[in-house]
Protein backbone atom coordinates (compact mmCIF):
# COMPACT_ATOMS: atom_id res chain seq x y z
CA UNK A 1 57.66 -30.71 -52.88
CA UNK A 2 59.87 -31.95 -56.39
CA UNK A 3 62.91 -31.55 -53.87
CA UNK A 4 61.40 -34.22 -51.31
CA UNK A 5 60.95 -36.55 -54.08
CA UNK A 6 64.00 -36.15 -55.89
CA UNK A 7 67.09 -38.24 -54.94
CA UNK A 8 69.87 -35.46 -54.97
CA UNK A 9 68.26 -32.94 -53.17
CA UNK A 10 68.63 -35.86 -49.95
CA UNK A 11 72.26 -36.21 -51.01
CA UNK A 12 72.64 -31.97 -51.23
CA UNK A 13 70.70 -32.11 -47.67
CA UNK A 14 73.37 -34.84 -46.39
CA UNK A 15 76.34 -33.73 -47.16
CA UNK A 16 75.28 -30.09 -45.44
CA UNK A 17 74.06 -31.16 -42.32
CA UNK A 18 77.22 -33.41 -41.95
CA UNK A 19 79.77 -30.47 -42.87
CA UNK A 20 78.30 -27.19 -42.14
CA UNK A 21 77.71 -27.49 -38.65
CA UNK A 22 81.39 -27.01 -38.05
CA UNK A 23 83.17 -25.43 -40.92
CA UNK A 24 82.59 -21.83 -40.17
CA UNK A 25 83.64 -22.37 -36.47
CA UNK A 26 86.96 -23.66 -38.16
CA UNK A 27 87.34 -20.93 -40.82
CA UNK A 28 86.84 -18.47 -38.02
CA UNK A 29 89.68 -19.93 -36.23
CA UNK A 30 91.76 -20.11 -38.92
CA UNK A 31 91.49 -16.32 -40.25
CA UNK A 32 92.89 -15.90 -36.28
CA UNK A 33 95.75 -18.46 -36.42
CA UNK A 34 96.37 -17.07 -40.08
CA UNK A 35 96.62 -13.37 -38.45
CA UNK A 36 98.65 -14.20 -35.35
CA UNK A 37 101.54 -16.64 -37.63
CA UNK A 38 101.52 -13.83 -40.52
CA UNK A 39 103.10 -11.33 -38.00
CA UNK A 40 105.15 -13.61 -36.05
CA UNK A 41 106.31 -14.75 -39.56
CA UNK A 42 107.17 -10.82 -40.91
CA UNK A 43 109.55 -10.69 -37.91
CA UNK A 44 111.47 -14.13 -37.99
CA UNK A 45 111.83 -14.06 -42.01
CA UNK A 46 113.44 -10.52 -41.74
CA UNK A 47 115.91 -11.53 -38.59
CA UNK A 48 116.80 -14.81 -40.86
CA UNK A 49 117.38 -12.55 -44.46
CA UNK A 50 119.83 -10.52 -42.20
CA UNK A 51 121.83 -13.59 -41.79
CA UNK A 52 121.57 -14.74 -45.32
CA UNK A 53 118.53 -15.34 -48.01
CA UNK A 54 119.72 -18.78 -48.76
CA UNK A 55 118.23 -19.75 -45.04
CA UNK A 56 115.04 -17.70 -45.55
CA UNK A 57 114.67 -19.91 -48.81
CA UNK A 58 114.81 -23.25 -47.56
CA UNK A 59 112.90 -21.63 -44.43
CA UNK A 60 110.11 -21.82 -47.34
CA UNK A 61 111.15 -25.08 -49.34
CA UNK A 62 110.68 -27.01 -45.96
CA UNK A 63 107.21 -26.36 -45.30
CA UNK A 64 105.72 -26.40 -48.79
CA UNK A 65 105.52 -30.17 -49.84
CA UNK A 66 103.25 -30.64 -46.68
CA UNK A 67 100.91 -27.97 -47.77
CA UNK A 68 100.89 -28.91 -51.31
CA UNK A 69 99.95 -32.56 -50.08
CA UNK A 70 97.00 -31.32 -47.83
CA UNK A 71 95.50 -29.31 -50.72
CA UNK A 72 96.13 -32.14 -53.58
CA UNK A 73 94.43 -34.43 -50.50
CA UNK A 74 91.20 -31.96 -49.77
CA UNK A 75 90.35 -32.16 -53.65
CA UNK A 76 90.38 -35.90 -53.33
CA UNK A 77 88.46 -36.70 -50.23
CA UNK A 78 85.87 -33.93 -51.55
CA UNK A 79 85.40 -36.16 -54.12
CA UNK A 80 85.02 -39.12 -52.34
CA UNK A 81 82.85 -37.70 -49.97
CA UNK A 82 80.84 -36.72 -53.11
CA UNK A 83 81.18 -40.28 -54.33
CA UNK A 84 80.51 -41.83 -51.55
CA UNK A 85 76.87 -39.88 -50.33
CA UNK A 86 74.79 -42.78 -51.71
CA UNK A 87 76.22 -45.32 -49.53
CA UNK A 88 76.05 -43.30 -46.60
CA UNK A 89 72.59 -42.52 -46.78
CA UNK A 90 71.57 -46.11 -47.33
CA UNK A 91 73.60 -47.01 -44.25
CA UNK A 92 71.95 -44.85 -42.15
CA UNK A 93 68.67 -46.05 -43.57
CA UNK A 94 69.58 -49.62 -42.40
CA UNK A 95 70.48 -48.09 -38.95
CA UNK A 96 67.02 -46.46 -38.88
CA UNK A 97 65.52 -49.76 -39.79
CA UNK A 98 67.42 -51.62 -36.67
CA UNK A 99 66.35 -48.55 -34.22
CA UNK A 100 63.49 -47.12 -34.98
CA UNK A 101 59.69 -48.36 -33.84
CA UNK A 102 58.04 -47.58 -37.39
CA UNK A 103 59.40 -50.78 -38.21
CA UNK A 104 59.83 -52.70 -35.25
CA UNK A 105 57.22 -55.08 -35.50
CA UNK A 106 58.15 -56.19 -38.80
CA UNK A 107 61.36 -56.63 -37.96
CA UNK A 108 61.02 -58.83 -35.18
CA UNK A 109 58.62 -60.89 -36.84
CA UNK A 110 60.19 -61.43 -40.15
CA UNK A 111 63.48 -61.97 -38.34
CA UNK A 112 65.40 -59.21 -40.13
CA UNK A 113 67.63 -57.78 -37.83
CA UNK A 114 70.13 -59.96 -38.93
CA UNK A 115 69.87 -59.28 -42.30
CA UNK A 116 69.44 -55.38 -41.63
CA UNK A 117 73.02 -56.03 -39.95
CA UNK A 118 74.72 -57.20 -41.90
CA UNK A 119 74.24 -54.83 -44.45
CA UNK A 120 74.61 -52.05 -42.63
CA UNK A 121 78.09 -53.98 -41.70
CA UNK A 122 78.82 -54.04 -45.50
CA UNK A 123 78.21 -50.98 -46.77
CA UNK A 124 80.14 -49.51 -42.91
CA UNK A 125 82.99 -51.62 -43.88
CA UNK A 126 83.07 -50.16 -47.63
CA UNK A 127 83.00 -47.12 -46.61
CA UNK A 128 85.87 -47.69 -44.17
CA UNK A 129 87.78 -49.33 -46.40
CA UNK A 130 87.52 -46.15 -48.86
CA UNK A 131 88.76 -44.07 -46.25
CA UNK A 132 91.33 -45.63 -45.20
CA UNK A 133 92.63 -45.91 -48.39
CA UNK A 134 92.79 -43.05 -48.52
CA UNK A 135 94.02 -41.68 -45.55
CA UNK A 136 97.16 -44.59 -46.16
CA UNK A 137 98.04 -42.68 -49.72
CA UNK A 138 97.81 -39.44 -48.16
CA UNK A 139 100.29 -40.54 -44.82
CA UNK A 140 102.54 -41.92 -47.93
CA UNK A 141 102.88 -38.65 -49.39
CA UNK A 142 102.96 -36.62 -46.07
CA UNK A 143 106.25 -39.09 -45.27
CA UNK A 144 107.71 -38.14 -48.55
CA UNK A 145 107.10 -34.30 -48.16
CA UNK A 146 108.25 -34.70 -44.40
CA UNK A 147 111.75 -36.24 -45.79
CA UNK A 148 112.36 -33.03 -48.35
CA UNK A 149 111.23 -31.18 -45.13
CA UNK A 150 113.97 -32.73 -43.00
CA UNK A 151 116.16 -32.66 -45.56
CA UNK A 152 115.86 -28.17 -45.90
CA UNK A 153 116.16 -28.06 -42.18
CA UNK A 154 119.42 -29.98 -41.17
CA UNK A 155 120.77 -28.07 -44.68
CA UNK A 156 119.79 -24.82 -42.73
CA UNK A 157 121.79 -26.15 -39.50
CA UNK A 158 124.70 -26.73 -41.76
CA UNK A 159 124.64 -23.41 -43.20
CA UNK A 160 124.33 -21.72 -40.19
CA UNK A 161 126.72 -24.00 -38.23
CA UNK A 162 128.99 -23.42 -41.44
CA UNK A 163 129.41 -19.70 -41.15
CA UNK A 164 130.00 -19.92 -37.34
CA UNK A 165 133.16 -21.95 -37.76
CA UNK A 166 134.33 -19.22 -40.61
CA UNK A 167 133.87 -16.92 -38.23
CA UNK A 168 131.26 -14.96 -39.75
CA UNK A 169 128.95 -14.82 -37.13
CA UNK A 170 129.67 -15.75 -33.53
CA UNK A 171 128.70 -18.54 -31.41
CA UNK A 172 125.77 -16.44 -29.94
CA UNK A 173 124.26 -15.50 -33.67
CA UNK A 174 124.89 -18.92 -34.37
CA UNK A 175 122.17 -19.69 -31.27
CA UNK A 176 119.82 -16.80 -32.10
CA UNK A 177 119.39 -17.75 -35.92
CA UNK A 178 119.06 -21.76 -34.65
CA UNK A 179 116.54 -20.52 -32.20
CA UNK A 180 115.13 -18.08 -35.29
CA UNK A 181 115.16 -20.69 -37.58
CA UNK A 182 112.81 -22.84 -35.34
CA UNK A 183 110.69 -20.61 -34.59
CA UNK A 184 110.46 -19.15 -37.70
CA UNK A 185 109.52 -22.69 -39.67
CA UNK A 186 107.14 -23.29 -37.03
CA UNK A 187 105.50 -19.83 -38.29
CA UNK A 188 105.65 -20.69 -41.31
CA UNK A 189 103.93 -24.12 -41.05
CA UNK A 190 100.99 -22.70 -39.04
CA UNK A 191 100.51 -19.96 -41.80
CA UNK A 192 100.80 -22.50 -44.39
CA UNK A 193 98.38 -24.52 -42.65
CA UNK A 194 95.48 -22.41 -41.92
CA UNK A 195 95.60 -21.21 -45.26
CA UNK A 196 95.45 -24.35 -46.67
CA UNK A 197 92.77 -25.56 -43.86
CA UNK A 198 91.08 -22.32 -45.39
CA UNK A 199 91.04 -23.53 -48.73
CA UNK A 200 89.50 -27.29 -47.44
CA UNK A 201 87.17 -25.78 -45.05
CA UNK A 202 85.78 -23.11 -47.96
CA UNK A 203 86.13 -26.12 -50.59
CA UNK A 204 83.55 -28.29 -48.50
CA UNK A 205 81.39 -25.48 -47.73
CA UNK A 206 80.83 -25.19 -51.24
CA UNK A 207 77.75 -27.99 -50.10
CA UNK A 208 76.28 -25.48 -47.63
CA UNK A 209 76.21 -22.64 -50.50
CA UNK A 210 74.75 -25.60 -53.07
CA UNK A 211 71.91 -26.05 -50.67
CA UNK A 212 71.27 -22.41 -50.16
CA UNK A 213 71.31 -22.06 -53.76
CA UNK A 214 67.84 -23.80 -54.29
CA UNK A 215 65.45 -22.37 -55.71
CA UNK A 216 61.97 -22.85 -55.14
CA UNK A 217 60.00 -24.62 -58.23
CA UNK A 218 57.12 -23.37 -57.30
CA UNK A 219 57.09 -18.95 -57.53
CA UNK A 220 54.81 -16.90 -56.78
CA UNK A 221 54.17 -13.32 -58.77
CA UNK A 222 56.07 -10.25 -57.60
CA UNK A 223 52.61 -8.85 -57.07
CA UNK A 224 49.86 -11.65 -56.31
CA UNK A 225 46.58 -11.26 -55.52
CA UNK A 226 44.12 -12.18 -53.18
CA UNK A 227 42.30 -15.40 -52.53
CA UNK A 228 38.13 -14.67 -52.77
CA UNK A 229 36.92 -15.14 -49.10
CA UNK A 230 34.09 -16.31 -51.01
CA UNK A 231 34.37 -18.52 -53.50
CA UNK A 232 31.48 -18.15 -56.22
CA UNK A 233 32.20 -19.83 -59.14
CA UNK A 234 33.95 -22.67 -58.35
CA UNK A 235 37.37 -24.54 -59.47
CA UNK A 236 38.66 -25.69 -62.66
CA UNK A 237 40.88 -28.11 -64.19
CA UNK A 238 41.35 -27.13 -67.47
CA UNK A 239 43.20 -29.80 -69.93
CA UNK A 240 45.84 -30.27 -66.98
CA UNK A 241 49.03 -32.09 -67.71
CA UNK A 242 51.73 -33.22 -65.28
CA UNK A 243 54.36 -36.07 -64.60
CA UNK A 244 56.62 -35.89 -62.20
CA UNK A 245 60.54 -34.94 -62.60
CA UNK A 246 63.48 -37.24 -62.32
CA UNK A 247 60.99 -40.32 -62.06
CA UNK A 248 62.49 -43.64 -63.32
CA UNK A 249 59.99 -43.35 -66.80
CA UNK A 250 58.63 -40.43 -68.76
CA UNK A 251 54.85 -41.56 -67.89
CA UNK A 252 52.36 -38.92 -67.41
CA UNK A 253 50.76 -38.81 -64.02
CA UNK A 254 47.87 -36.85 -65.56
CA UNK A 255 47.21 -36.23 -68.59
CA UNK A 256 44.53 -33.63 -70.46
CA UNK A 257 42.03 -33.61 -66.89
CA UNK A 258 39.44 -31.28 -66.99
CA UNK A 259 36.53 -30.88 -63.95
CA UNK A 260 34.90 -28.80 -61.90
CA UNK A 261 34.26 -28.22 -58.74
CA UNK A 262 31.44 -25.54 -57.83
CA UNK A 263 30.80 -24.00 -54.06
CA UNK A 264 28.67 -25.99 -51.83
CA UNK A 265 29.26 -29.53 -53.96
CA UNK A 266 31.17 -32.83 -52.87
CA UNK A 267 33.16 -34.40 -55.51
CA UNK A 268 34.41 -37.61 -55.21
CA UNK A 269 37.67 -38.62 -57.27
CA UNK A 270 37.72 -42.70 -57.26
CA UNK A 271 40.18 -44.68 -59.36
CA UNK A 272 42.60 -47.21 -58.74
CA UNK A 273 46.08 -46.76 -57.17
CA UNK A 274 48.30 -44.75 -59.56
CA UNK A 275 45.32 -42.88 -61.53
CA UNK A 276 46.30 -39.44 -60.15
CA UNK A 277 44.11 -38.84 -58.01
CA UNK A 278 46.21 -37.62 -54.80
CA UNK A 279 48.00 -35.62 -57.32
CA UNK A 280 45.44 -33.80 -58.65
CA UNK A 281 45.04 -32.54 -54.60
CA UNK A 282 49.19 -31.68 -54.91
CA UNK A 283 48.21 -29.47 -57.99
CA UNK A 284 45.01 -27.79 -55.85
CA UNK A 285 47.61 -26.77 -53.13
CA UNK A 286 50.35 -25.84 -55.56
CA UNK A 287 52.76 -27.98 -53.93
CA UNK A 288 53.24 -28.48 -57.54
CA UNK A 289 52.50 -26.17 -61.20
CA UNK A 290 50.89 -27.92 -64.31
CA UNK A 291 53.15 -29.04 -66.85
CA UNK A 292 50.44 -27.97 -69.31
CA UNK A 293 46.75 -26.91 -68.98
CA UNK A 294 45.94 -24.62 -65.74
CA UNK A 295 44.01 -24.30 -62.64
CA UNK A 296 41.79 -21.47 -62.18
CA UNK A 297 39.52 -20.12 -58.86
CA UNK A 298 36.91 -18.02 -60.04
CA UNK A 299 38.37 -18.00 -63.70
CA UNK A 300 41.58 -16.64 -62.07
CA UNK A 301 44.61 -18.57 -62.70
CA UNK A 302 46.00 -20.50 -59.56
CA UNK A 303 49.68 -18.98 -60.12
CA UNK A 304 48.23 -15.71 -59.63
CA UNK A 305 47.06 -15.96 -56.22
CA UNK A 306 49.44 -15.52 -52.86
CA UNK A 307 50.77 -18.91 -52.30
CA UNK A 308 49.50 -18.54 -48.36
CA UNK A 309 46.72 -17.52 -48.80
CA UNK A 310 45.50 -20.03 -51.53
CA UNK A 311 46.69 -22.49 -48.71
CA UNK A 312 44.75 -21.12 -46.24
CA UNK A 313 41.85 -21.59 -47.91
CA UNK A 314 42.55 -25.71 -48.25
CA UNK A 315 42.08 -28.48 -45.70
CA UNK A 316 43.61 -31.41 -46.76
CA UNK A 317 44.39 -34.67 -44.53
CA UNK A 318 46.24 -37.00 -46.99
CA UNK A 319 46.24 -41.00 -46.32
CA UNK A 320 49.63 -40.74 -45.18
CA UNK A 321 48.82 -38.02 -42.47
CA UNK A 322 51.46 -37.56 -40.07
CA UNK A 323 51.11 -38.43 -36.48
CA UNK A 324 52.75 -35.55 -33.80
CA UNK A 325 54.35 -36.87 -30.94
CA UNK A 326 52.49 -33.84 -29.31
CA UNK A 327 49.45 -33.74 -26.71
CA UNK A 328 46.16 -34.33 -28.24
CA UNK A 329 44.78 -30.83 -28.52
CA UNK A 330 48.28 -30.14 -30.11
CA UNK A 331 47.98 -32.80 -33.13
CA UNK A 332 44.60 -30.86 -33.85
CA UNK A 333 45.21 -27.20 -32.72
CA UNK A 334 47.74 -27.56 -35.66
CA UNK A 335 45.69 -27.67 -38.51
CA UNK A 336 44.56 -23.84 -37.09
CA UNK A 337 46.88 -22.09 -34.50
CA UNK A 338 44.64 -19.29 -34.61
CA UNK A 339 41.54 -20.88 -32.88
CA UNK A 340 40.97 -21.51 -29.23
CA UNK A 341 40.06 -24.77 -27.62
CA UNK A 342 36.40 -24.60 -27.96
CA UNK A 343 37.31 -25.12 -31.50
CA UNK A 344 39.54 -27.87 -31.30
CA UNK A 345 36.97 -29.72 -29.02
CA UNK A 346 34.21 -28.96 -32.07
CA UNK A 347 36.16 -30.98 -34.31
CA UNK A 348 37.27 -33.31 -32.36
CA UNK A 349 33.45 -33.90 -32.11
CA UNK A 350 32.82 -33.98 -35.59
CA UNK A 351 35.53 -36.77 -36.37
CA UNK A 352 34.55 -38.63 -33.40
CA UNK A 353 38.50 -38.35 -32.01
CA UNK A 354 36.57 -36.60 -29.01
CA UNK A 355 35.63 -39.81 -27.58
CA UNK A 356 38.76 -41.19 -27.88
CA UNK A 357 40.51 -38.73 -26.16
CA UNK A 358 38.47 -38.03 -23.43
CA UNK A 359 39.22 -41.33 -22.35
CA UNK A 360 42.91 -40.87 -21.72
CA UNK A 361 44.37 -40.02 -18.36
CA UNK A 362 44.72 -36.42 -18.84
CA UNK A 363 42.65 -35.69 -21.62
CA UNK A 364 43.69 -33.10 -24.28
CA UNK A 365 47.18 -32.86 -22.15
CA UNK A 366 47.66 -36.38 -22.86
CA UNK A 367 50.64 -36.76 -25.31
CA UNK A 368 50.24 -39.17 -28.05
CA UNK A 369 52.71 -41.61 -29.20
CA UNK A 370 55.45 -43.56 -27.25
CA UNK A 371 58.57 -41.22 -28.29
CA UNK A 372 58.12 -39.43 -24.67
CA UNK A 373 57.79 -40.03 -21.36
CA UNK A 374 53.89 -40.88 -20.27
CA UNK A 375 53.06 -40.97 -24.05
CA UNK A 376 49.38 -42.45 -24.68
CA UNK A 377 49.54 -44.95 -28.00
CA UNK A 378 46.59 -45.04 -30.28
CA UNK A 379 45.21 -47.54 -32.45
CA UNK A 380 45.38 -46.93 -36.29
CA UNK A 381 41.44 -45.99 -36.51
CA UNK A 382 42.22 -43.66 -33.77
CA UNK A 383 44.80 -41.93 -34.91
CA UNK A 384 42.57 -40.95 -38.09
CA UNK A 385 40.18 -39.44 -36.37
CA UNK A 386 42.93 -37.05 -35.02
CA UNK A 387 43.88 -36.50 -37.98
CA UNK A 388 40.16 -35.79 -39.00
CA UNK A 389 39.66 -33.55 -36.84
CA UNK A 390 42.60 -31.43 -37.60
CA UNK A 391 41.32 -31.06 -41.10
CA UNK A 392 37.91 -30.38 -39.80
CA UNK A 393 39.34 -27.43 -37.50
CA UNK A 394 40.27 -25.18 -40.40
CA UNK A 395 38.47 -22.63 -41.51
CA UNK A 396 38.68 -23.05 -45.32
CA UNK A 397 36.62 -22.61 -48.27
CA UNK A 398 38.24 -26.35 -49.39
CA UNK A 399 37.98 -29.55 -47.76
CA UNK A 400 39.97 -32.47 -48.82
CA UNK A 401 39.94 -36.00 -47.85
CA UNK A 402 42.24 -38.74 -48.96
CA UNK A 403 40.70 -42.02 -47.91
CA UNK A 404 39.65 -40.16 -45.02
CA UNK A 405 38.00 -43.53 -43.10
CA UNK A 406 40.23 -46.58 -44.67
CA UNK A 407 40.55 -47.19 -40.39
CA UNK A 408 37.30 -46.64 -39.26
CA UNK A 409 35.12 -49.22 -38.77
CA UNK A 410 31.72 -49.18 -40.77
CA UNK A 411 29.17 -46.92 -38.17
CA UNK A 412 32.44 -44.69 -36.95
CA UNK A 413 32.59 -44.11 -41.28
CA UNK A 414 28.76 -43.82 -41.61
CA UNK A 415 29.29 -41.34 -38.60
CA UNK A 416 32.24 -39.13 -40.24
CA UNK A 417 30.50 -38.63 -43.70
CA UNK A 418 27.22 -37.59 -41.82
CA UNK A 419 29.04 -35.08 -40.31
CA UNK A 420 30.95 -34.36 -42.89
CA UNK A 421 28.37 -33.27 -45.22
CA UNK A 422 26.77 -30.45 -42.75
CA UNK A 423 30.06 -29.54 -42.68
CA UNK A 424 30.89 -28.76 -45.68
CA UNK A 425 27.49 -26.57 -46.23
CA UNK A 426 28.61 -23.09 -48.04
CA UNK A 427 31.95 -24.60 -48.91
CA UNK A 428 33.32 -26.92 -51.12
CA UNK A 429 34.30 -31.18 -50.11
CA UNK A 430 36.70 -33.37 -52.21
CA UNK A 431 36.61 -37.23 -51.19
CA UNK A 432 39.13 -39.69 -52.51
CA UNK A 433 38.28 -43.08 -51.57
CA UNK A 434 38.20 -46.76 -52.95
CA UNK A 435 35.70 -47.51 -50.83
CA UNK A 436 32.81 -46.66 -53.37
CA UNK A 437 29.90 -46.62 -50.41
CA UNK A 438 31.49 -43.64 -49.01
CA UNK A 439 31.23 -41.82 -52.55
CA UNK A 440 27.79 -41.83 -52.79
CA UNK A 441 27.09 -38.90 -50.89
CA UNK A 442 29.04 -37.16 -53.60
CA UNK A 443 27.22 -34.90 -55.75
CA UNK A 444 29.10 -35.22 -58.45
CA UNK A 445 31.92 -38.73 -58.83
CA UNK A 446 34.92 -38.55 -61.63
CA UNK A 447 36.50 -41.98 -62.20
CA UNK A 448 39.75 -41.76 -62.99
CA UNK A 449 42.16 -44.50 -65.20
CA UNK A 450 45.79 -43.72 -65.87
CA UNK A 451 46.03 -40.17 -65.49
CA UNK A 452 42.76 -39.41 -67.59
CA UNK A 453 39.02 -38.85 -66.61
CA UNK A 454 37.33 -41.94 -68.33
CA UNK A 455 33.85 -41.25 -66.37
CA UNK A 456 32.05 -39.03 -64.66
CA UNK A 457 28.66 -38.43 -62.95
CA UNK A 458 26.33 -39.02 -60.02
CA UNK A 459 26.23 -42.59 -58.53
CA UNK A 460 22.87 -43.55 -60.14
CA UNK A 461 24.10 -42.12 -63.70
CA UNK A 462 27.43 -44.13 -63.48
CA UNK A 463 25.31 -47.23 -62.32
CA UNK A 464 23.01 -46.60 -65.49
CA UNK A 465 26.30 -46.59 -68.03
CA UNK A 466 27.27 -50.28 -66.36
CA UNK A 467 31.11 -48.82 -66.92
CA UNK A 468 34.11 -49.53 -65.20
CA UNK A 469 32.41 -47.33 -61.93
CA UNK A 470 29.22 -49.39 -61.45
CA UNK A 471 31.80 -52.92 -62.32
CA UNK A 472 34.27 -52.17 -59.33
CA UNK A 473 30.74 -50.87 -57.21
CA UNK A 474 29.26 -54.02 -57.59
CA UNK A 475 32.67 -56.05 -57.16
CA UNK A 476 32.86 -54.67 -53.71
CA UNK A 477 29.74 -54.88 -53.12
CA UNK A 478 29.88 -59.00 -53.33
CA UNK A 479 31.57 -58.82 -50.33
CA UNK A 480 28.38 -57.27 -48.03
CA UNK A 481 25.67 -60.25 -49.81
């Protein structure tokens, strides 16, 4: 996960999907071109040395300044490309904006196509203006090269047209070692060239070998063990620590959180936006390691589990679930590919998405979303109860929801936590919500306040302290007198 949040890593990722795609075709080609002009080469260069090694020398001198110009020019524009990532990606950003429907609405009502336009224009033009630029200095210096070029050859005609008037070779050699000559520079320029496409093709490749390079932050043991299939103690946060790299300050996300969570309990993490809460989730599912403190299972260190399996064993839908432009049994089928449909119609019962999707034209065939043909568009509410339900079709030991109902109306919510809790019945629940009626089920609510636990009990004991819990309770609840 530090990759997806960390700016390079996109710039890495762009420059290898723009370049690798077709820079081993090329170097394949090349090692043949390189192979067929090498021997063509051997057999010209020793015809022309039998004439003289003066012609086999500027044979040479005429094809070298273009070469040297191509390599001095693949250094440069691998810089610039380098240079010139940032603006790329934020160009294609803009074009995203312009085409595609996450933002459509806004667009059109705000009126910022324009806008969206013109810089995408801007930052276009830059970037054409760079290139060209470019490409202007490096026609300069190909002119230049081509003139010493020139320049080698006619000096070769001379030579050669030289010796036929001394009578040292006849008018025949004289149209052999013109025809050799040709043929040979022409040789020579297509070895010279593929060696020095070579060299550019391998120098920009050098992207595709940074990208395969990565290496994964988060490891796993050369011999890990095995998740419990039965949790018995519980979970533990012990003194945890993290922040997260490469952000724009040195603020700790979390800092010294300790709870519990024991088999068969709901906890309920509340707190307002930025307290850590969704990250303390991350750190369950080892998307991310602890900076400092640790995370046991049983007493058993998190690290030292199989990274699969200790997945496995968590559900998690986060608020920003993601929405498959897939057929309905599809976007929940995915949260288990191992069960069969009578499962995926269980939890689609549970989260209530059943009733939704029974009512589309062909049911659990029905593809959601309007990215394909006969696509079926669902409200925001609906959508979540997909979503729901693909959390709710995994067998885990874990559940986890992250504002699980912020688009449910008030009985559809009453109606998922109901559920929710005979669900969760020999296993272990984890609600984050700002919605503080949904917490109350919880058996046991931490409040959390700039990365640290500041409170922490059942509803009735944090109404009794009158703390910052029962204050933001009783601010909400203002809004139901």
């Amino acid at each position: 996960m530090e990759y997806y949040e960390n700016t390079g890593y996109y710039e890495t990722l762009h420059r290898v999907q723009k370049e690798a795609p077709f820079r081993p075709t090329r170097i394949v080609n090349g090692i043949l071109k390189l192979g067929q002009s090498s021997i063509s080469l051997v057999v010209v260069v020793g015809l022309l040395v039998s004439l003289s090694w003066v012609i086999a020398a500027l044979l040479v001198v005429a094809a070298i300044p273009a070469v040297f110009v191509r390599l001095k020019y693949a250094d440069k524009f691998y810089n610039w490309q380098i240079k010139c990532t940032a603006k790329e990606r934020v160009a294609m950003y803009h074009h995203q904006l312009l085409t595609g429907d996450d933002h459509a609405k806004e667009v059109w009502l705000f009126g910022l196509g324009p806008l969206f336009m013109r810089k995408y224009q801007e930052l276009r033009k830059q970037l054409r203006g760079e290139r060209l630029e470019l490409v202007s200095r490096r026609s300069a210096a190909d002119l230049a090269s081509q003139s010493v070029s020139v320049a080698a050859v006619f000096g070769s005609f001379a030579f050669i047209a030289y010796q036929t008037l001394l009578g040292s070779i006849t008018l025949g050699d004289l149209v052999m070692y013109f025809g050799a000559f040709q043929q040979g520079q022409s040789f020579l320029n297509s070895f010279l060239t593929s060696m020095a496409g070579l060299y550019e093709d391998n120098f920009f490749l050098t992207y595709l070998h940074e990208f395969l390079d990565l290496e994964p932050k988060v490891k796993e043991l050369p011999d890990p063990k095995s998740v419990p299939r039965t949790i018995k103690t519980g979970i533990t946060f012990d003194h945890v620590r993290f922040g997260y790299p490469d952000t724009a300050t040195a603020v700790k996300v979390l800092e010294d959180v300790s709870l519990e969570i024991k088999p068969c309990q709901i906890v309920a993490l509340v707190g307002e936006n930025g307290s850590g809460k969704t990250t303390l989730i991350k750190l369950l599912c080892r998307l991310y390691d602890p900076q400092r403190g640790m995370i046991t299972l049983d007493g058993t260190d998190l690290r030292a589990f199989k990274i699969s399996e200790l997945r496995r064993e968590m559900s998690v839908i986060f608020q920003d679930y993601v929405r498959y432009d897939l057929t309905a049994r599809e976007n929940i089928w995915l949260g288990n590919v191992d069960v069969d449909m009578d499962e995926v119609v269980r939890a689609a019962g549970i989260s209530g998405a059943d009733g939704v999707i029974n009512r589309l034209d062909k049911g659990y065939d029905t593809v959601l979303g309007r990215r394909f043909e006969y696509g079926a568009e669902l409200s925001v509410g609906e959508w979540q109860k997909v979503a729901l339900a693909r959390a709710f079709v995994r067998d885990s030991q874990v559940i986890v929801l992250d504002e699980p109902t912020s688009s449910l109306d008030p009985k559809a919510e009453d109606e998922v936590f109901r559920k929710f809790r005979q669900l969760v019945v020999g296993r272990m629940g984890i609600i984050i919500s700002h919605r503080l009626s949904a917490v109350r089920m919880a058996d046991l609510i931490y409040f959390l306040r700039d990365g640290r636990i500041v409170e922490r009990g059942t509803h009735e004991e944090l109404m009794d302290c009158h703390g910052e819990y029962a204050e933001l309770f009783e601010i909400q609840a203002r809004h139901y007198q």
